[in-house]
C-alpha atoms as a PDB file:
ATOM      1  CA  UNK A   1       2.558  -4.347 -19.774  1.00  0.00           C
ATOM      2  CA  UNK A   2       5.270  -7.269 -19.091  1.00  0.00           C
ATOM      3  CA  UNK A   3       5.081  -9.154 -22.423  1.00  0.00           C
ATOM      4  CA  UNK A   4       4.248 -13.261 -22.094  1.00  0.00           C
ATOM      5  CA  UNK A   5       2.922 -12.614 -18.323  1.00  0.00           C
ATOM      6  CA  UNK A   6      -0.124 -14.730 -17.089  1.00  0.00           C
ATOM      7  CA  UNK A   7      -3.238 -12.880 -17.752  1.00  0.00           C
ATOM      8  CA  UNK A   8      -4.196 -14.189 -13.957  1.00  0.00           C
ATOM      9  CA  UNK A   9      -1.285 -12.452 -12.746  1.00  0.00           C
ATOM     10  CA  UNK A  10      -2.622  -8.820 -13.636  1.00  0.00           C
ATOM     11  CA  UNK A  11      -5.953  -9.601 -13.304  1.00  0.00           C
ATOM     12  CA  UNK A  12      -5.186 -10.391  -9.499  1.00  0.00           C
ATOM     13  CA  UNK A  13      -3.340  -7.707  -8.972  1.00  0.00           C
ATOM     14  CA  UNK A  14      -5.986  -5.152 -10.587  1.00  0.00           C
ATOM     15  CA  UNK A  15      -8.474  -7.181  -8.591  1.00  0.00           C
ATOM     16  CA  UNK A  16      -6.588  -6.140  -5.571  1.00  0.00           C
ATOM     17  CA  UNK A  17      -6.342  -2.371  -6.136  1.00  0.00           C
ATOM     18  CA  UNK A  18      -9.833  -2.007  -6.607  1.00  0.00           C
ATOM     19  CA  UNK A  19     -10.268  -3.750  -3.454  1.00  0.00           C
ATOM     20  CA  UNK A  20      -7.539  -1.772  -1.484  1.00  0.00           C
ATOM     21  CA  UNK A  21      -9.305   1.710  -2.910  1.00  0.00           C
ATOM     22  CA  UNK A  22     -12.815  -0.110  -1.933  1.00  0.00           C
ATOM     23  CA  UNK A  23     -11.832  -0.436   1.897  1.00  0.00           C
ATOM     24  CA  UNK A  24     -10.376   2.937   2.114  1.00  0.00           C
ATOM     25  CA  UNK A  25     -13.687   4.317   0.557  1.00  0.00           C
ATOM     26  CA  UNK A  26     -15.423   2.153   2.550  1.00  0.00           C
ATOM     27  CA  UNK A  27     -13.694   3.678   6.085  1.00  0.00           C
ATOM     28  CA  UNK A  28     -15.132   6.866   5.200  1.00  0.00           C
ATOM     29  CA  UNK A  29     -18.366   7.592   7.220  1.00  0.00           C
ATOM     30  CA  UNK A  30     -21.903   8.308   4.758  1.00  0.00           C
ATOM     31  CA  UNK A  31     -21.955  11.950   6.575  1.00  0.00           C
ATOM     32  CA  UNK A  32     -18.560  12.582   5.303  1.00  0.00           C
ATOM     33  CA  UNK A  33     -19.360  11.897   1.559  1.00  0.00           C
ATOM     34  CA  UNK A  34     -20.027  15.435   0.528  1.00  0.00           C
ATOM     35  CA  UNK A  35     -16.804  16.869   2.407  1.00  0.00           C
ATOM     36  CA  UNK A  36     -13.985  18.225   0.683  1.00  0.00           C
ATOM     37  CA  UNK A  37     -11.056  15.668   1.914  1.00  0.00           C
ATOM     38  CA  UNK A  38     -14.084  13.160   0.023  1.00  0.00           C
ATOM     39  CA  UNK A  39     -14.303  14.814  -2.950  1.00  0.00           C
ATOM     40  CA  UNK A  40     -10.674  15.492  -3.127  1.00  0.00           C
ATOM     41  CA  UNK A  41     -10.066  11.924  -2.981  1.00  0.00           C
ATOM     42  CA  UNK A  42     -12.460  11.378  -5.752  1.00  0.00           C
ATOM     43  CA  UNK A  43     -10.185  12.994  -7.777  1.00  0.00           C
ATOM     44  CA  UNK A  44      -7.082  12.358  -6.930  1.00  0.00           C
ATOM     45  CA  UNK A  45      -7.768   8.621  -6.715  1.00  0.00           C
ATOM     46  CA  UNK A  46      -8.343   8.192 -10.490  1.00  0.00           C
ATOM     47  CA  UNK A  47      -5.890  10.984 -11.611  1.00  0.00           C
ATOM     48  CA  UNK A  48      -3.180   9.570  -9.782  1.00  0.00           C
ATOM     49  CA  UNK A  49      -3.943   6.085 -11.522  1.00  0.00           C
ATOM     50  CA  UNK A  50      -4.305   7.453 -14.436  1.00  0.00           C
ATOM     51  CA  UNK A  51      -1.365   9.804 -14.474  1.00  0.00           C
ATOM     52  CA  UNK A  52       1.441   7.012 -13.223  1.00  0.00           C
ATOM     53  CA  UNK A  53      -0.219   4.522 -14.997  1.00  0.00           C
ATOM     54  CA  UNK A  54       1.082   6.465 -17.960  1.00  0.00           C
ATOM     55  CA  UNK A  55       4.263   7.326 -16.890  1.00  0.00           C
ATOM     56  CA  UNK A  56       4.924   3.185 -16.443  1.00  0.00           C
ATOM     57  CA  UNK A  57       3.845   2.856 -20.196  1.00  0.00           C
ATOM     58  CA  UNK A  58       6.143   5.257 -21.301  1.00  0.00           C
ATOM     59  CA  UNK A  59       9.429   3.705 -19.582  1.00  0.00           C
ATOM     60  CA  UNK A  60       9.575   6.844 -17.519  1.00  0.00           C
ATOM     61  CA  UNK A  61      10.110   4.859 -14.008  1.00  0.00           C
ATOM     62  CA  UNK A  62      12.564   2.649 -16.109  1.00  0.00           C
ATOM     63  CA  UNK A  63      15.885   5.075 -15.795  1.00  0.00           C
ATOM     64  CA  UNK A  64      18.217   3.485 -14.117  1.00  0.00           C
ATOM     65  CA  UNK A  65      20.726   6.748 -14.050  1.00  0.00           C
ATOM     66  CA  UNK A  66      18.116   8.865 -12.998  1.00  0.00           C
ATOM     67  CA  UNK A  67      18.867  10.919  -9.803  1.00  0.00           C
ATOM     68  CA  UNK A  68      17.038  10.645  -7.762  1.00  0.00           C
ATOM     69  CA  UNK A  69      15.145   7.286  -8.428  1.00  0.00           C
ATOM     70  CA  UNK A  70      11.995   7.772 -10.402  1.00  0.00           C
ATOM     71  CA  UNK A  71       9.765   5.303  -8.357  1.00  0.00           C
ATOM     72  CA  UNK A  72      10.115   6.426  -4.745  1.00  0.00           C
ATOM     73  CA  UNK A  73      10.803  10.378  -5.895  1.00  0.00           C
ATOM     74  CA  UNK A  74       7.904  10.248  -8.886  1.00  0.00           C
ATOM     75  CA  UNK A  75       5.289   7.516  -7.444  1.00  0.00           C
ATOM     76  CA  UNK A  76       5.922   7.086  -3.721  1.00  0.00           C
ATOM     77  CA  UNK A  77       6.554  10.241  -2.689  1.00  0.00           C
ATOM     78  CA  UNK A  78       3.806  12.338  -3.492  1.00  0.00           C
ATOM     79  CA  UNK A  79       1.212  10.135  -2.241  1.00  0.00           C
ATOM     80  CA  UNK A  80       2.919  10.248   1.459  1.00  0.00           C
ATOM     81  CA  UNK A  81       3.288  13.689   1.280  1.00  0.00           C
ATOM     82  CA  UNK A  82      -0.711  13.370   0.650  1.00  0.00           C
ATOM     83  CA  UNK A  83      -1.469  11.670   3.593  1.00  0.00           C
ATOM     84  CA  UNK A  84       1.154  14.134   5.231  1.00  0.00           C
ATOM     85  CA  UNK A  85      -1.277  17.100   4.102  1.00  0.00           C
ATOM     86  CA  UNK A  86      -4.486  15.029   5.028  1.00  0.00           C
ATOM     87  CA  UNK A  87      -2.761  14.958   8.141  1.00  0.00           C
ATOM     88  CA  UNK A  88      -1.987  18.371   8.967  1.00  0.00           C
ATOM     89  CA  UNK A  89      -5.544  19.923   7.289  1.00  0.00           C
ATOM     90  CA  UNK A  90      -8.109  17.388   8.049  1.00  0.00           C
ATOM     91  CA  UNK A  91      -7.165  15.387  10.779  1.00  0.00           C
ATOM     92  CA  UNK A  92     -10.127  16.602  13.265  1.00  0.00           C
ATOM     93  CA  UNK A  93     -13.476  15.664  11.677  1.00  0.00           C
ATOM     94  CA  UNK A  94     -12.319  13.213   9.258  1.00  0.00           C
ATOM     95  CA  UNK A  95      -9.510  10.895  10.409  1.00  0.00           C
ATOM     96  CA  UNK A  96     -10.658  11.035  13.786  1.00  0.00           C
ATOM     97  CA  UNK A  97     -14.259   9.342  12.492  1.00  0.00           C
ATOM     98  CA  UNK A  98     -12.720   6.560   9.794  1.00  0.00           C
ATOM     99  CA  UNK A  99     -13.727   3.149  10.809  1.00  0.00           C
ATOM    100  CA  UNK A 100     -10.830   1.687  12.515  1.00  0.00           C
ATOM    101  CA  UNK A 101     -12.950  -1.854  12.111  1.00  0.00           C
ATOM    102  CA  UNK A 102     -12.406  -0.741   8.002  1.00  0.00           C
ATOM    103  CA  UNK A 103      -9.165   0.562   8.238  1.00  0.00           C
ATOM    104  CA  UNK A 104      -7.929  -2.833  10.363  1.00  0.00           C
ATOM    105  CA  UNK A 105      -9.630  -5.413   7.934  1.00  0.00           C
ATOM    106  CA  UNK A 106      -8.399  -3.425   4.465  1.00  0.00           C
ATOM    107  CA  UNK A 107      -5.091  -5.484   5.516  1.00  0.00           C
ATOM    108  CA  UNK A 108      -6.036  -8.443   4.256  1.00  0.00           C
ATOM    109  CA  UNK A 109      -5.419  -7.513   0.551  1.00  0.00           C
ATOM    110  CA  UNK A 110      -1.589  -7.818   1.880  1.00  0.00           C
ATOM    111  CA  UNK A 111      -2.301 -11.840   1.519  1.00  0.00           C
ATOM    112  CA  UNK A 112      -2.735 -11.493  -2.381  1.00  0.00           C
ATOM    113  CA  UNK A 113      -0.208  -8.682  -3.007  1.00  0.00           C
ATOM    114  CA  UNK A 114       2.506 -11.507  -1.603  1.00  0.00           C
ATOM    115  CA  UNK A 115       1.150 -13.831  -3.836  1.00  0.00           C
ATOM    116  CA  UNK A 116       1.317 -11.757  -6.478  1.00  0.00           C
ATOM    117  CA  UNK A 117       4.857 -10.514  -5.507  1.00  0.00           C
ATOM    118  CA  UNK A 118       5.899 -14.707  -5.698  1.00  0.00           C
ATOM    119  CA  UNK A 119       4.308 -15.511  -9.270  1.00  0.00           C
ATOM    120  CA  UNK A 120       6.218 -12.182 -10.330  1.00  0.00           C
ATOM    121  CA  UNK A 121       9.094 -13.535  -8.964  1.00  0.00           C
ATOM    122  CA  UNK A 122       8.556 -17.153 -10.380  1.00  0.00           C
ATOM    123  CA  UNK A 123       8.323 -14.822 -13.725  1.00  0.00           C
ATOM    124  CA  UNK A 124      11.524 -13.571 -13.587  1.00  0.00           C
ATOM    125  CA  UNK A 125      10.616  -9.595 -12.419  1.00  0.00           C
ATOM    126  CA  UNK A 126      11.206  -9.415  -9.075  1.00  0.00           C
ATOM    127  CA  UNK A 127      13.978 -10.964  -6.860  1.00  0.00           C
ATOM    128  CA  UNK A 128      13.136 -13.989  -4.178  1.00  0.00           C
ATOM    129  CA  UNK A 129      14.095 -11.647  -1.178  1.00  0.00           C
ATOM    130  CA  UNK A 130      10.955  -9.736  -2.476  1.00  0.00           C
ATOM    131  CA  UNK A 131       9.206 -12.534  -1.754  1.00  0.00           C
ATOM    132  CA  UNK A 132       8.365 -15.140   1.407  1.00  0.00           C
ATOM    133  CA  UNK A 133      10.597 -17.174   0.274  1.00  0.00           C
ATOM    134  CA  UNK A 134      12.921 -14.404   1.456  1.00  0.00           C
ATOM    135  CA  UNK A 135      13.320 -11.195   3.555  1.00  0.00           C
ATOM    136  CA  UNK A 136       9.753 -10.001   3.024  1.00  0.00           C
ATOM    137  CA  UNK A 137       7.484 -11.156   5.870  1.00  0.00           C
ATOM    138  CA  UNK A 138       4.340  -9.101   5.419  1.00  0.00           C
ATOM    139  CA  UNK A 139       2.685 -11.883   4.300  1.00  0.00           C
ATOM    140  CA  UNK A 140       1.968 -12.390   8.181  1.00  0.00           C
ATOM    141  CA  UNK A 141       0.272  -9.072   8.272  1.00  0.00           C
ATOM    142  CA  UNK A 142      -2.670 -10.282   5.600  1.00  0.00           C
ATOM    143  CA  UNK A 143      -2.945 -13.479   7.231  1.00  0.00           C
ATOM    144  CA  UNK A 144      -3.450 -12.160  10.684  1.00  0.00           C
ATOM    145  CA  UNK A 145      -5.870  -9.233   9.866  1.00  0.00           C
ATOM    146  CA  UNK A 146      -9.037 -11.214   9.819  1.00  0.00           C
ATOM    147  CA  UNK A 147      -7.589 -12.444  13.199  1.00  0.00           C
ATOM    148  CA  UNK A 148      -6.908  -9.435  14.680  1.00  0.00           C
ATOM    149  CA  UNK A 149     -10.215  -7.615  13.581  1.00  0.00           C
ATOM    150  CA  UNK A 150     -12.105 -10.996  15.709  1.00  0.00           C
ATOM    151  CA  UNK A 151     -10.511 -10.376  18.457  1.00  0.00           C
ATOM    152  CA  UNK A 152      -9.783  -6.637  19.008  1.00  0.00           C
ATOM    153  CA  UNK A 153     -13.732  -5.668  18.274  1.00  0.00           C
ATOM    154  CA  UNK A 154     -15.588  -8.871  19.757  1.00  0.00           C
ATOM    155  CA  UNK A 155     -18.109  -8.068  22.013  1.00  0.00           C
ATOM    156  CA  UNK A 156     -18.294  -4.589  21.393  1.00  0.00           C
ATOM    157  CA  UNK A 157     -15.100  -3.741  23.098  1.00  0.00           C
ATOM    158  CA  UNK A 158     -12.196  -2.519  21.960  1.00  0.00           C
ATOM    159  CA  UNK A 159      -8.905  -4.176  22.771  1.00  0.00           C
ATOM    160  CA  UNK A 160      -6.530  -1.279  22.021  1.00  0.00           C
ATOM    161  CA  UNK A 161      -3.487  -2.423  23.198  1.00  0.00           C
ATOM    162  CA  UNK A 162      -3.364  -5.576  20.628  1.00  0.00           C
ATOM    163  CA  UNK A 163      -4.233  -2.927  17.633  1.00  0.00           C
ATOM    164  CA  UNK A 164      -1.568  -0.520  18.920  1.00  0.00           C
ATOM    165  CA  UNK A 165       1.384  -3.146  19.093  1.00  0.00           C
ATOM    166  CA  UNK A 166      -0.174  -4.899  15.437  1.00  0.00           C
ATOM    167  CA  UNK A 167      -0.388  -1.775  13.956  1.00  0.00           C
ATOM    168  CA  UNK A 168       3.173  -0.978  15.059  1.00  0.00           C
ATOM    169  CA  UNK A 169       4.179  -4.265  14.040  1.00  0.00           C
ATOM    170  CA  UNK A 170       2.726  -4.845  10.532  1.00  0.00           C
ATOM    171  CA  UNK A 171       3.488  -1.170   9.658  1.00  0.00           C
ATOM    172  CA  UNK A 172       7.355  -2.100  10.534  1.00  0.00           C
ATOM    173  CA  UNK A 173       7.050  -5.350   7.959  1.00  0.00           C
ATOM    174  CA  UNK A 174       5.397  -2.681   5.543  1.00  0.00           C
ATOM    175  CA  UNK A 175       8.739  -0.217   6.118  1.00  0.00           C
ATOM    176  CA  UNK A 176      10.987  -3.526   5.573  1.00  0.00           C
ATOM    177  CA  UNK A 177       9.471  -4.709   2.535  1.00  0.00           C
ATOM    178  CA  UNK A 178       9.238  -1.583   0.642  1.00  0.00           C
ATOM    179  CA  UNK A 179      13.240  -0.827   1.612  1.00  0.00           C
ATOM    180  CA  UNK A 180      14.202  -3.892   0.094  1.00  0.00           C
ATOM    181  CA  UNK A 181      11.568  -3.330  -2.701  1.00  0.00           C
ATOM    182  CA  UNK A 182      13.678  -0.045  -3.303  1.00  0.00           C
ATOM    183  CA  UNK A 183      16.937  -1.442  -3.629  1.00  0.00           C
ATOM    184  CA  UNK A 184      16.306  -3.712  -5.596  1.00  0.00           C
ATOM    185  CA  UNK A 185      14.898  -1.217  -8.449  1.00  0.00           C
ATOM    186  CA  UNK A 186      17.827  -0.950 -11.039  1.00  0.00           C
ATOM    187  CA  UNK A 187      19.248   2.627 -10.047  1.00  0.00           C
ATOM    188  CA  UNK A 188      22.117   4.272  -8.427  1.00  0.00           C
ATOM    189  CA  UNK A 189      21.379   3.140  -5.106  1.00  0.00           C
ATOM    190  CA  UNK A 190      20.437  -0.286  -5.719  1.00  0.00           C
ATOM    191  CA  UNK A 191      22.236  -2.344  -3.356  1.00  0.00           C
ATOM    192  CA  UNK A 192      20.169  -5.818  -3.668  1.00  0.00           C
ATOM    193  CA  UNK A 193      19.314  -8.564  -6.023  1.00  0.00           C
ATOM    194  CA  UNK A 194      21.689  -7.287  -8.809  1.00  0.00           C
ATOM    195  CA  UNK A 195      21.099 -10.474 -10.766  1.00  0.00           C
ATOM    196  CA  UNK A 196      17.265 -10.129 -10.746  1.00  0.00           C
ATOM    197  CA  UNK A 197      16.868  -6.784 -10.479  1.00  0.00           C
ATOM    198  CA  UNK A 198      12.969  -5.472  -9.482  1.00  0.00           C
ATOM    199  CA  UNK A 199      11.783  -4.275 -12.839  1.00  0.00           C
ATOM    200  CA  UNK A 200       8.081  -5.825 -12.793  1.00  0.00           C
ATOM    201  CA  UNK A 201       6.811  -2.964 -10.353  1.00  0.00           C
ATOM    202  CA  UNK A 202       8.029  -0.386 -13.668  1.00  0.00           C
ATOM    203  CA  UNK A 203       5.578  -1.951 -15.348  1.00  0.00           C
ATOM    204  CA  UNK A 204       1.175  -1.178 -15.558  1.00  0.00           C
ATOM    205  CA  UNK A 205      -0.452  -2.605 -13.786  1.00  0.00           C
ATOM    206  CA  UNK A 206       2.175  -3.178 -10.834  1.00  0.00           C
ATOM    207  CA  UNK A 207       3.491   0.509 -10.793  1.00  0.00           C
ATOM    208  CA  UNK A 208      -0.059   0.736  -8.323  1.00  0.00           C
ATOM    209  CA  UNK A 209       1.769  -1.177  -5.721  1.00  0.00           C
ATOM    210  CA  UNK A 210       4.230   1.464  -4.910  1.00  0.00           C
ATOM    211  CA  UNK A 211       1.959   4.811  -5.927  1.00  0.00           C
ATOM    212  CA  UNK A 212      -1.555   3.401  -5.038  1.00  0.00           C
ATOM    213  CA  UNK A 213      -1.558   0.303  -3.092  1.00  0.00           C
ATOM    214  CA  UNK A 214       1.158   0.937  -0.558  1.00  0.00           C
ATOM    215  CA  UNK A 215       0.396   4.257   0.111  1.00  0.00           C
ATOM    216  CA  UNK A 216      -2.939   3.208   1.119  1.00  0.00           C
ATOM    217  CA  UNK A 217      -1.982   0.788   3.633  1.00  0.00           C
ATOM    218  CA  UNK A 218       0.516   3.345   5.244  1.00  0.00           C
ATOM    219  CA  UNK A 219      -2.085   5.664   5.525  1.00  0.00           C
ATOM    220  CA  UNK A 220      -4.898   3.042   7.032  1.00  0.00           C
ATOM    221  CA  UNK A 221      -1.664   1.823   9.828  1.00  0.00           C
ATOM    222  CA  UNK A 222      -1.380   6.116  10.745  1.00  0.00           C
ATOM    223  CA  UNK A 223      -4.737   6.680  10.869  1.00  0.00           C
ATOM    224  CA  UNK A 224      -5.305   3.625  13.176  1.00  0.00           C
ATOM    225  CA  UNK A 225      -2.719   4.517  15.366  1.00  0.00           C
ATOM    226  CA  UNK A 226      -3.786   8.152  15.569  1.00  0.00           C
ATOM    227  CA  UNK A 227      -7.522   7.467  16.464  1.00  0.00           C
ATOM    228  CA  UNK A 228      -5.740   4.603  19.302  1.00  0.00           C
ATOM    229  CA  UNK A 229      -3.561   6.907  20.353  1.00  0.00           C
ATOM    230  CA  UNK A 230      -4.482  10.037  20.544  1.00  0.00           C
ATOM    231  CA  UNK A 231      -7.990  10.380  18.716  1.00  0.00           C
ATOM    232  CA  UNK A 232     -11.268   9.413  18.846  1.00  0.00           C
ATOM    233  CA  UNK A 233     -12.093   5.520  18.499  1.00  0.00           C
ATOM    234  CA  UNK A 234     -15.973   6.062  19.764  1.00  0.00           C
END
């Protein structure tokens, strides 16, 4: 925990997690509850919480000589090689029937994840160009997901060129904001914000951005643009 931080602060941020894990739930058809890829979920959902929650508590993603860097080797990593595996195993019969109505409006948790991102920053744990104040412009992507979900599903019709080129465009903010996010974490290949380096994200409850959080919203853009693209959006 980051010692004299706003209780609101956390509690918005653990507000938002639960949300974030509620939509991806949520994009998971009823007849689909008692498959594996479900019940694997189950578990891995809470473990993984659990398990990097613990590692934030005990400094571990706090090594700044550690090779290679302990949050995207030891909290980002493994949950993309996840959705890598979901991928290859269960991509016929279970991302191919996700709601891509669920999957589109989980984005709006990005609006409060910025605002967290800002009040951490106006705390002194993350640097302004995490912020959009400065280089990090997904903001735009939680504002305009209520938007986009009108408009692409109104009338019963799907308008799947505007999801394909906002998917593609809000997963490229994602892919900017989380390089910068990287280096900016004190460690050998920081190469931003040297004078306020991003430490708050080492910390519980915000070590669930990059393991939990993130990963979730990566996997909710793929999916999206797999059922648009090449699977089924019936």
């Amino acid at each position: 925990m980051i010692e004299g931080l706003p209780f609101y602060i956390t509690a918005t941020f653990v507000i938002t997690t639960v949300a974030t894990i509620w939509f991806l739930v949520r994009s998971i058809p009823t007849a689909l509850r008692e498959s594996l890829p479900f019940r694997l979920l189950l578990f891995l959902i809470p473990f993984w919480l659990l398990l990097t929650g613990f590692l934030s508590t005990s400094n571990f993603y706090r090594s700044a000589e550690a090779f290679p860097p302990r949050i995207p080797a030891f909290a980002v990593m493994p949950a993309v090689l996840l959705i890598l595996g979901y991928f290859l195993v269960f991509r016929r019969g279970f991302i191919d029937v996700l709601s891509l109505r669920t999957l589109t409006l989980l984005h709006v948790i990005r609006f409060p994840v910025e605002i967290v991102l800002h009040w951490l920053h106006e705390s002194g744990q993350v640097p302004v160009i995490m912020t959009y104040e400065g280089w990090n412009f997904d903001i735009l992507s939680g504002l305009s997901a209520p938007l986009i979900y009108w408009i692409a599903f109104r009338n019963q019709k799907l308008n799947r060129p505007l999801l394909i080129l906002w998917n593609i465009l809000a997963l490229g903010l994602l892919i900017n904001i989380v390089s910068i996010a990287v280096l900016s974490f004190p460690s050998v290949i920081q190469r931003f914000a040297f004078y306020q380096p991003n430490i708050g994200l080492t910390y519980l409850p915000f070590i669930w951005l990059a393991s939990m959080v993130v990963p979730i919203v990566l996997f909710a853009h793929l999916a999206s643009l797999w059922q648009l693209t090449v699977g089924r959006t019936d």
